[in-house]
PDB file of N, CA and C in Angstrom:
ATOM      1  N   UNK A   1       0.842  -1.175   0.000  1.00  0.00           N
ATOM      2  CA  UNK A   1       0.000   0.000   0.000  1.00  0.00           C
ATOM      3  C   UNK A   1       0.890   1.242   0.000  1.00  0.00           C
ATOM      4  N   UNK A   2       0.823   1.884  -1.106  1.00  0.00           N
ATOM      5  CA  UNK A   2       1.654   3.607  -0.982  1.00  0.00           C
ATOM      6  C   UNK A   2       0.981   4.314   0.208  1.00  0.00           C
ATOM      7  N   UNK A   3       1.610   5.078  -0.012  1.00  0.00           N
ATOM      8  CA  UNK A   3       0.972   6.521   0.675  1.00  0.00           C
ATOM      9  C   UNK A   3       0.732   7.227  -0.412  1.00  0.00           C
ATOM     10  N   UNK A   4      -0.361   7.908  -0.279  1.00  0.00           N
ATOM     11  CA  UNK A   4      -0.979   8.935  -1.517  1.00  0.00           C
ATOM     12  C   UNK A   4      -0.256  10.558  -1.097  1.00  0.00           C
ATOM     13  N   UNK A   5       0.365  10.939  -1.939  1.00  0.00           N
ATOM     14  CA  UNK A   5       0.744  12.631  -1.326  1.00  0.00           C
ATOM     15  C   UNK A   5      -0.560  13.672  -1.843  1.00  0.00           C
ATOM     16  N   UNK A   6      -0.501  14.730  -1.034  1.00  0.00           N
ATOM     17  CA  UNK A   6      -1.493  15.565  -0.898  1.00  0.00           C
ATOM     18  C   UNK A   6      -1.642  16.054  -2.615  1.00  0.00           C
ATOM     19  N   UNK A   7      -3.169  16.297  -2.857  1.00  0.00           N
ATOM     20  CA  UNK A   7      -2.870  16.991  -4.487  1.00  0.00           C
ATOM     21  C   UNK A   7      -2.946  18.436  -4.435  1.00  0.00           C
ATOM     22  N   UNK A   8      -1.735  18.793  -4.938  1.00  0.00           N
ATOM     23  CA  UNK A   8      -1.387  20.352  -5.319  1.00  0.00           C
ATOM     24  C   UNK A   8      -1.803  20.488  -6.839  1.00  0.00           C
ATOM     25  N   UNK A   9      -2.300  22.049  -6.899  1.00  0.00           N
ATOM     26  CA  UNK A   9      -2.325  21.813  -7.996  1.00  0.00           C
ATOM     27  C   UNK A   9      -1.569  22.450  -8.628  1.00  0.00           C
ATOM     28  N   UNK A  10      -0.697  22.851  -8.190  1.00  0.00           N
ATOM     29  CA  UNK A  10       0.649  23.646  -9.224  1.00  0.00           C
ATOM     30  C   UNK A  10       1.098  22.728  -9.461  1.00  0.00           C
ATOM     31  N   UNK A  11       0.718  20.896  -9.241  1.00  0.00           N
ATOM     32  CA  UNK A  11       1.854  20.426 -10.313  1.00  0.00           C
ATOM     33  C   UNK A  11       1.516  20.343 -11.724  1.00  0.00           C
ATOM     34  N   UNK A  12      -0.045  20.618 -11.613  1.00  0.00           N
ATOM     35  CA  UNK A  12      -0.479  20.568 -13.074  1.00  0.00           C
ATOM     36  C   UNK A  12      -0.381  21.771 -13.838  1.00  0.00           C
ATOM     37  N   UNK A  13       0.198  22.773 -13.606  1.00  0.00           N
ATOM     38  CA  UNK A  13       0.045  23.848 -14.277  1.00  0.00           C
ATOM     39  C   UNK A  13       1.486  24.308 -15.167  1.00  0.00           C
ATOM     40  N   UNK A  14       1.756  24.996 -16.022  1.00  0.00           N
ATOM     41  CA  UNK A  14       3.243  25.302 -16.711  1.00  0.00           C
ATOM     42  C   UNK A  14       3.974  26.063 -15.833  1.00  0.00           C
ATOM     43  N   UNK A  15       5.311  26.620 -15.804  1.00  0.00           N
ATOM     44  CA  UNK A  15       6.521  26.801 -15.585  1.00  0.00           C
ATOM     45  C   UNK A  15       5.866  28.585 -15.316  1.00  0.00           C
ATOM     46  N   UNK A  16       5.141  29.032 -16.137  1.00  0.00           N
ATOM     47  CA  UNK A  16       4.667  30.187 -16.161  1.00  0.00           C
ATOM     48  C   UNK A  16       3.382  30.892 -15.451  1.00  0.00           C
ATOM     49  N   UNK A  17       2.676  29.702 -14.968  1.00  0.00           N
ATOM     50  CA  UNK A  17       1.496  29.556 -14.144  1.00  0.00           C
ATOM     51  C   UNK A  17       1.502  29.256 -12.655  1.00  0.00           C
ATOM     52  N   UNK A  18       2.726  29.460 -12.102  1.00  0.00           N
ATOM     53  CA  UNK A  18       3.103  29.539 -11.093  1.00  0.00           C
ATOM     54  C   UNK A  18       3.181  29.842  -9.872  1.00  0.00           C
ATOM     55  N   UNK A  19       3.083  29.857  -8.477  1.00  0.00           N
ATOM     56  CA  UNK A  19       2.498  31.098  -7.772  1.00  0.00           C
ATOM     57  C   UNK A  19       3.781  32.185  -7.978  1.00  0.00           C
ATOM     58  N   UNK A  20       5.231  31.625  -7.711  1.00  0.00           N
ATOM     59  CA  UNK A  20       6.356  32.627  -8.337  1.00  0.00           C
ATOM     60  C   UNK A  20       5.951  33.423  -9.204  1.00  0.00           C
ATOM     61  N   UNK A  21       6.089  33.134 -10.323  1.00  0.00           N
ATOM     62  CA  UNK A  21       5.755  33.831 -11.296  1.00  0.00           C
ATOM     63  C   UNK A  21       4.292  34.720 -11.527  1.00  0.00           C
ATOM     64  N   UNK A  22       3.643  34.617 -11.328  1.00  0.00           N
ATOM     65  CA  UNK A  22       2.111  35.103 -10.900  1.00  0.00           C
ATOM     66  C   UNK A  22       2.401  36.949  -9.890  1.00  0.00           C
ATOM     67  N   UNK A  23       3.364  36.353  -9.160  1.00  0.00           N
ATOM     68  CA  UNK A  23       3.724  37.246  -8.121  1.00  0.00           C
ATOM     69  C   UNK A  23       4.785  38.202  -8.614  1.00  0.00           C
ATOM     70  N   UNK A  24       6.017  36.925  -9.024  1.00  0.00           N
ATOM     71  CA  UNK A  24       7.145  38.168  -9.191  1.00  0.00           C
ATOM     72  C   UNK A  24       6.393  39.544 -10.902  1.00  0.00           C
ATOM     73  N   UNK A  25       5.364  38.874 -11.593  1.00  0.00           N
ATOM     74  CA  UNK A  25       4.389  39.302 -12.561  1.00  0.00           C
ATOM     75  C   UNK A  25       3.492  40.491 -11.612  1.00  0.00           C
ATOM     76  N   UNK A  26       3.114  40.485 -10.689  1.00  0.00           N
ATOM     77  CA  UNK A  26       2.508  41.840 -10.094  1.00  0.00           C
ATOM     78  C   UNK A  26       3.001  42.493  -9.636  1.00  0.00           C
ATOM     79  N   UNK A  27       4.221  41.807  -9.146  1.00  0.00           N
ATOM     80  CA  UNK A  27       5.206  43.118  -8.887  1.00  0.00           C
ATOM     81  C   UNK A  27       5.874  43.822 -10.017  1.00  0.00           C
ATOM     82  N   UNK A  28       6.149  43.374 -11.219  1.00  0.00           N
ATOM     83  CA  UNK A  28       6.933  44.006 -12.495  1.00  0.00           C
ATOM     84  C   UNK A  28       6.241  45.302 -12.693  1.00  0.00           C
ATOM     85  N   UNK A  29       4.576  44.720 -13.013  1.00  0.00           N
ATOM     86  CA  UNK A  29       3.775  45.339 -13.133  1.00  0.00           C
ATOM     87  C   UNK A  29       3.573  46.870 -12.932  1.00  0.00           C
ATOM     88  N   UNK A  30       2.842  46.525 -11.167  1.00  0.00           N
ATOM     89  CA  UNK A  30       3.344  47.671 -10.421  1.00  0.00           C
ATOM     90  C   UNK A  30       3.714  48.038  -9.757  1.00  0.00           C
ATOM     91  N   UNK A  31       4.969  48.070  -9.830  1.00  0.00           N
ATOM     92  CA  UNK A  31       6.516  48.778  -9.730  1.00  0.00           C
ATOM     93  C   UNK A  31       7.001  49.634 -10.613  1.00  0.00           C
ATOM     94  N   UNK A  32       6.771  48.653 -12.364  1.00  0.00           N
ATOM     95  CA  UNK A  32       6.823  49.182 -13.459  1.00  0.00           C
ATOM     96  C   UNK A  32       5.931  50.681 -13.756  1.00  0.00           C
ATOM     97  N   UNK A  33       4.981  50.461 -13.021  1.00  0.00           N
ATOM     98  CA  UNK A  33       3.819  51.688 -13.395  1.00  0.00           C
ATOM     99  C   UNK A  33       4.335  52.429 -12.478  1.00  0.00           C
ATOM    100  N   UNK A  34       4.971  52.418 -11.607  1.00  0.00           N
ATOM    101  CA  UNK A  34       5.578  53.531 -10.325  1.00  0.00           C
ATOM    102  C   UNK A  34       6.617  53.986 -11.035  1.00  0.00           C
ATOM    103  N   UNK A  35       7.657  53.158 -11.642  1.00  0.00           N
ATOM    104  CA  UNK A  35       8.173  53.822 -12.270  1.00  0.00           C
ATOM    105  C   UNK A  35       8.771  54.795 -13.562  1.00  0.00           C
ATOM    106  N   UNK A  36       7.631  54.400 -14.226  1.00  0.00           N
ATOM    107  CA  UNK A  36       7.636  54.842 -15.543  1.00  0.00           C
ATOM    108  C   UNK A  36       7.012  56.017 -15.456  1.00  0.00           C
ATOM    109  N   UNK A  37       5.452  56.058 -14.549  1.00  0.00           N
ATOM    110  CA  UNK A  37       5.105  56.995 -14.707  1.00  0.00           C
ATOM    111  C   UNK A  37       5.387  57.706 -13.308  1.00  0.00           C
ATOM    112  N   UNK A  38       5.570  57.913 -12.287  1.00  0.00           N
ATOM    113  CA  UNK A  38       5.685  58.508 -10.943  1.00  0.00           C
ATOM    114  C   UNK A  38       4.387  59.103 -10.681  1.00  0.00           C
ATOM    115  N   UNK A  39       3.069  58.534 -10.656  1.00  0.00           N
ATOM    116  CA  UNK A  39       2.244  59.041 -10.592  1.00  0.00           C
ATOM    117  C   UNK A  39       1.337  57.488  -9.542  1.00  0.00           C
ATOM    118  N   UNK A  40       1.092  58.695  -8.512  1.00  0.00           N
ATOM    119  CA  UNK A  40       0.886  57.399  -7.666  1.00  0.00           C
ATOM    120  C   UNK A  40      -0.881  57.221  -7.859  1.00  0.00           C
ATOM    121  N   UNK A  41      -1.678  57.502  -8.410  1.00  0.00           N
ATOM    122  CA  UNK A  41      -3.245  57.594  -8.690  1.00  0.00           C
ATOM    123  C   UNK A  41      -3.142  56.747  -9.652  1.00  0.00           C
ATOM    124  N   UNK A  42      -2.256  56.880 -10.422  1.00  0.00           N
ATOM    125  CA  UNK A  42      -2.093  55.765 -11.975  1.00  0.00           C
ATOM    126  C   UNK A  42      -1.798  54.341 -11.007  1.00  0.00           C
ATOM    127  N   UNK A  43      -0.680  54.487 -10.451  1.00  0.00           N
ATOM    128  CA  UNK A  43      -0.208  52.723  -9.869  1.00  0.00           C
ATOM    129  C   UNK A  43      -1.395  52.482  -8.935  1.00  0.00           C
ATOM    130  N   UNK A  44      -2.008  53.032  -8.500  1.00  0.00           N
ATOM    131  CA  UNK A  44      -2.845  52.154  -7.531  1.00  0.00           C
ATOM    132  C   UNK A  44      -4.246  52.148  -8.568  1.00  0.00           C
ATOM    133  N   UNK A  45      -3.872  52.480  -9.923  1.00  0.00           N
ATOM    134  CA  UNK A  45      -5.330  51.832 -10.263  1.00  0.00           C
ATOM    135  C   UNK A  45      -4.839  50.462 -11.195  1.00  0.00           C
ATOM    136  N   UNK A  46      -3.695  51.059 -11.626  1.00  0.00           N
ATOM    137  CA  UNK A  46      -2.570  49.781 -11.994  1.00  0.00           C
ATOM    138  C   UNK A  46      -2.995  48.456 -10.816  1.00  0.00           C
ATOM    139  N   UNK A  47      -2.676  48.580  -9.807  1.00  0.00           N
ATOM    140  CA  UNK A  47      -2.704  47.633  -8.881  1.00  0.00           C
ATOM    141  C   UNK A  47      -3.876  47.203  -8.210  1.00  0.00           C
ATOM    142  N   UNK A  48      -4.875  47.892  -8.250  1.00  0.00           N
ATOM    143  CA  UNK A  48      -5.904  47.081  -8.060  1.00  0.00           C
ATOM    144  C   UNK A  48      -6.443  46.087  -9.020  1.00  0.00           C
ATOM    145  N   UNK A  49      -6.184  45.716 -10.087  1.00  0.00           N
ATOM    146  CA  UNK A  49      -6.674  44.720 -11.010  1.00  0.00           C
ATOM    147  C   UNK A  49      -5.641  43.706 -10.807  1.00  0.00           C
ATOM    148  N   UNK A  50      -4.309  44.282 -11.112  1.00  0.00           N
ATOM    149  CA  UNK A  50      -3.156  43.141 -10.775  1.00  0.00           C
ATOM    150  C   UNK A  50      -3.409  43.072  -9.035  1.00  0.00           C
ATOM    151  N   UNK A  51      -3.684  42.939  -8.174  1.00  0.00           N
ATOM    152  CA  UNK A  51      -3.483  42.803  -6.815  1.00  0.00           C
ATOM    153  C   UNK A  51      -4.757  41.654  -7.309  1.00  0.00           C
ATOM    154  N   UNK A  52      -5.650  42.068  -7.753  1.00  0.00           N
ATOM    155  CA  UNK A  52      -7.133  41.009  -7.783  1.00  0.00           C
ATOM    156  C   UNK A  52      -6.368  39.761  -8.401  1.00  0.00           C
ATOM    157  N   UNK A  53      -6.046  39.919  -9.725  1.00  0.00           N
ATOM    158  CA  UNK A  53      -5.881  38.599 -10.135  1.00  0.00           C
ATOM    159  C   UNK A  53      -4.910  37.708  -9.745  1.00  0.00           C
ATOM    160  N   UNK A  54      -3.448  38.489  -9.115  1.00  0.00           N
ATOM    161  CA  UNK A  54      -2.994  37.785  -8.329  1.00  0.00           C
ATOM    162  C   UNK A  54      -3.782  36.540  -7.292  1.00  0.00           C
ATOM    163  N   UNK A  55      -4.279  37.895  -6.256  1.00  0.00           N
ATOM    164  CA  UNK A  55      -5.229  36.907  -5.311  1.00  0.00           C
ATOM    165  C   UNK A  55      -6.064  35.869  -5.084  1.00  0.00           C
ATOM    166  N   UNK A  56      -6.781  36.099  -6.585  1.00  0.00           N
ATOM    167  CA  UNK A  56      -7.289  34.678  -7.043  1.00  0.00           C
ATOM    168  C   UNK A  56      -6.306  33.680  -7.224  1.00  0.00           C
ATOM    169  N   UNK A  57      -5.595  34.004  -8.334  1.00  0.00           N
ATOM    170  CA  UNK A  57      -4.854  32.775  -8.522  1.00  0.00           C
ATOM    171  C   UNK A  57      -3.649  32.307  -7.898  1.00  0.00           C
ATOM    172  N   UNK A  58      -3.713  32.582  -6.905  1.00  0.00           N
ATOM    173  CA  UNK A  58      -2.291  32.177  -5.862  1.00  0.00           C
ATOM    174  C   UNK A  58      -3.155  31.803  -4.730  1.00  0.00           C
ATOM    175  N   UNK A  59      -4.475  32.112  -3.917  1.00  0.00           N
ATOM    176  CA  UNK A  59      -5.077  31.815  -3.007  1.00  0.00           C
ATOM    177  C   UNK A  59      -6.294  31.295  -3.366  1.00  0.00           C
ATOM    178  N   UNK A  60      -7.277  31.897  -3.931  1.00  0.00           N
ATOM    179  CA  UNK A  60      -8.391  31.235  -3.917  1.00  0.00           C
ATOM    180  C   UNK A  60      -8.304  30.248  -5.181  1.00  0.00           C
ATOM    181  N   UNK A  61      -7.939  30.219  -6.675  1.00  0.00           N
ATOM    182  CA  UNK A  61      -7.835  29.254  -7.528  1.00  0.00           C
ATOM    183  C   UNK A  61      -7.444  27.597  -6.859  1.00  0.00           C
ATOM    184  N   UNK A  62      -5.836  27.737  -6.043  1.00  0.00           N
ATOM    185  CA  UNK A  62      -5.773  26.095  -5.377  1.00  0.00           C
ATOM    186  C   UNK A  62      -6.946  25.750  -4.508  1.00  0.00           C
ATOM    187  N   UNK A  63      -7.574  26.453  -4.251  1.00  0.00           N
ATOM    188  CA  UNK A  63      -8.905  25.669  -3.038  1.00  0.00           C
ATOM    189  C   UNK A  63     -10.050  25.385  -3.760  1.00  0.00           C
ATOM    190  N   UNK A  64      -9.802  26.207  -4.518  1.00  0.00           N
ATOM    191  CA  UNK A  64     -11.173  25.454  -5.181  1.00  0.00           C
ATOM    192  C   UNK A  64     -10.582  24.345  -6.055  1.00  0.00           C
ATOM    193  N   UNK A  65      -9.985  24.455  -6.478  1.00  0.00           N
ATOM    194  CA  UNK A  65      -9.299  23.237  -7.577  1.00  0.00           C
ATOM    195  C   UNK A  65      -9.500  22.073  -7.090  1.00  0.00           C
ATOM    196  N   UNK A  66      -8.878  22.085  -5.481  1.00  0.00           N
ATOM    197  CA  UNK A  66      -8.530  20.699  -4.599  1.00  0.00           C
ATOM    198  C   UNK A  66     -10.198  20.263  -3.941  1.00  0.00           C
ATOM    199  N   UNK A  67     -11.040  21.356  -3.893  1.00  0.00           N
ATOM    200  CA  UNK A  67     -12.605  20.776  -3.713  1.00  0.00           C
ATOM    201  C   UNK A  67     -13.430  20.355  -4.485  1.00  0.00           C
ATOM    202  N   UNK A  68     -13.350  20.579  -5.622  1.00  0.00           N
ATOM    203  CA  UNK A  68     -14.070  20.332  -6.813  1.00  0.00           C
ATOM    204  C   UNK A  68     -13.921  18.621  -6.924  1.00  0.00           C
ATOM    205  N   UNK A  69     -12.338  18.633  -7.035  1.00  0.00           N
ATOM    206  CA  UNK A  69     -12.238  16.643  -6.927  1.00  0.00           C
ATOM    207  C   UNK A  69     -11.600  17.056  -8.529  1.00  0.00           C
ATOM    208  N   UNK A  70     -11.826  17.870  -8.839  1.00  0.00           N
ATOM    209  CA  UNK A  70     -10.522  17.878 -10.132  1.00  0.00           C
ATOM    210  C   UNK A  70      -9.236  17.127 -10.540  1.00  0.00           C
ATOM    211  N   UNK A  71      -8.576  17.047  -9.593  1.00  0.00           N
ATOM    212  CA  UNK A  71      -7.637  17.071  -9.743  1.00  0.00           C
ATOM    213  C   UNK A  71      -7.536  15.275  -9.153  1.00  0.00           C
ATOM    214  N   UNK A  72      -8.503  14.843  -8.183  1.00  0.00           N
ATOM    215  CA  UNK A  72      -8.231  13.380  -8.053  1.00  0.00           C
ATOM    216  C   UNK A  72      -8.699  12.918  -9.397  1.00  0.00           C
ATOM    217  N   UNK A  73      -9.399  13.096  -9.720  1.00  0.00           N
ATOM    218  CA  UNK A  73     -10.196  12.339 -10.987  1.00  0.00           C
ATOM    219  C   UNK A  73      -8.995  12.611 -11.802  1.00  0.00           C
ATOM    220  N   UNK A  74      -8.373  13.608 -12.096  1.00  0.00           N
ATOM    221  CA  UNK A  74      -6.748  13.121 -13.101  1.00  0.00           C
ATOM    222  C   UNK A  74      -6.492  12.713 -12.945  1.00  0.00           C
ATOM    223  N   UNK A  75      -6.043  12.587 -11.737  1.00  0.00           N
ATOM    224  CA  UNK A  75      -4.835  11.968 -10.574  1.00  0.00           C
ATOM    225  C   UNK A  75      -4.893  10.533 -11.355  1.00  0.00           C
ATOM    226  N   UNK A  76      -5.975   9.862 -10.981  1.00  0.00           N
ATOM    227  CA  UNK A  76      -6.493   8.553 -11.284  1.00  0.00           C
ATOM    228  C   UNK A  76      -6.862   7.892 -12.699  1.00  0.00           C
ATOM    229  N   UNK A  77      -6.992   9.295 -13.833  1.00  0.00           N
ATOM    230  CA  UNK A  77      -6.701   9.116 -15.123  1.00  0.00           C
ATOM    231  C   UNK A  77      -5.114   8.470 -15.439  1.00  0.00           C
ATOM    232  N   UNK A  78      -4.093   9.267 -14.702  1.00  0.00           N
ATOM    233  CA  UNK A  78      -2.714   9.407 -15.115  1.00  0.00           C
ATOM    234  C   UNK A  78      -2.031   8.369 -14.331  1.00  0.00           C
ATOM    235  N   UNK A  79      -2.798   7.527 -13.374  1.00  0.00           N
ATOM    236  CA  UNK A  79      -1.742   6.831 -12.781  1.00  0.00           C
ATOM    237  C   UNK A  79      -2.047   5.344 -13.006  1.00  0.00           C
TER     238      UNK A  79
END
């Protein structure tokens, strides 16, 4: 009998779909908008859309993924 390891689901996702990347991506962002333009009314409207989609997909996207049963039902396709 194995042991089953917990299902994540960043293992199913690309190199680019990452929570890293997701992140070090909202920061380019806006940082980028701080600095290009020095206008701080611009970056925080910059950053409220990138702050959202971050948040989804680094926090709320894995929980739902792992409740749905998504990811066992692959699991069990692929093994």
């Amino acid at each position: 009998m194995s042991e089953q390891k917990p299902l994540n689901p960043w293992d199913y996702k690309p190199w680019w779909c990452q929570p890293w990347s997701i992140v070090l991506t909202s920061v380019i962002l806006i940082s980028g908008s701080w600095f290009l333009f020095k206008i701080i009314w611009l970056t925080i409207l910059v950053s409220i859309p990138v702050l959202s989609w971050m948040g989804f997909f680094v926090f709320i996207w894995p929980q739902l993924m792992i409740r749905s049963g998504i990811l066992e039902s692959y699991q069990k396709e692929n093994s």
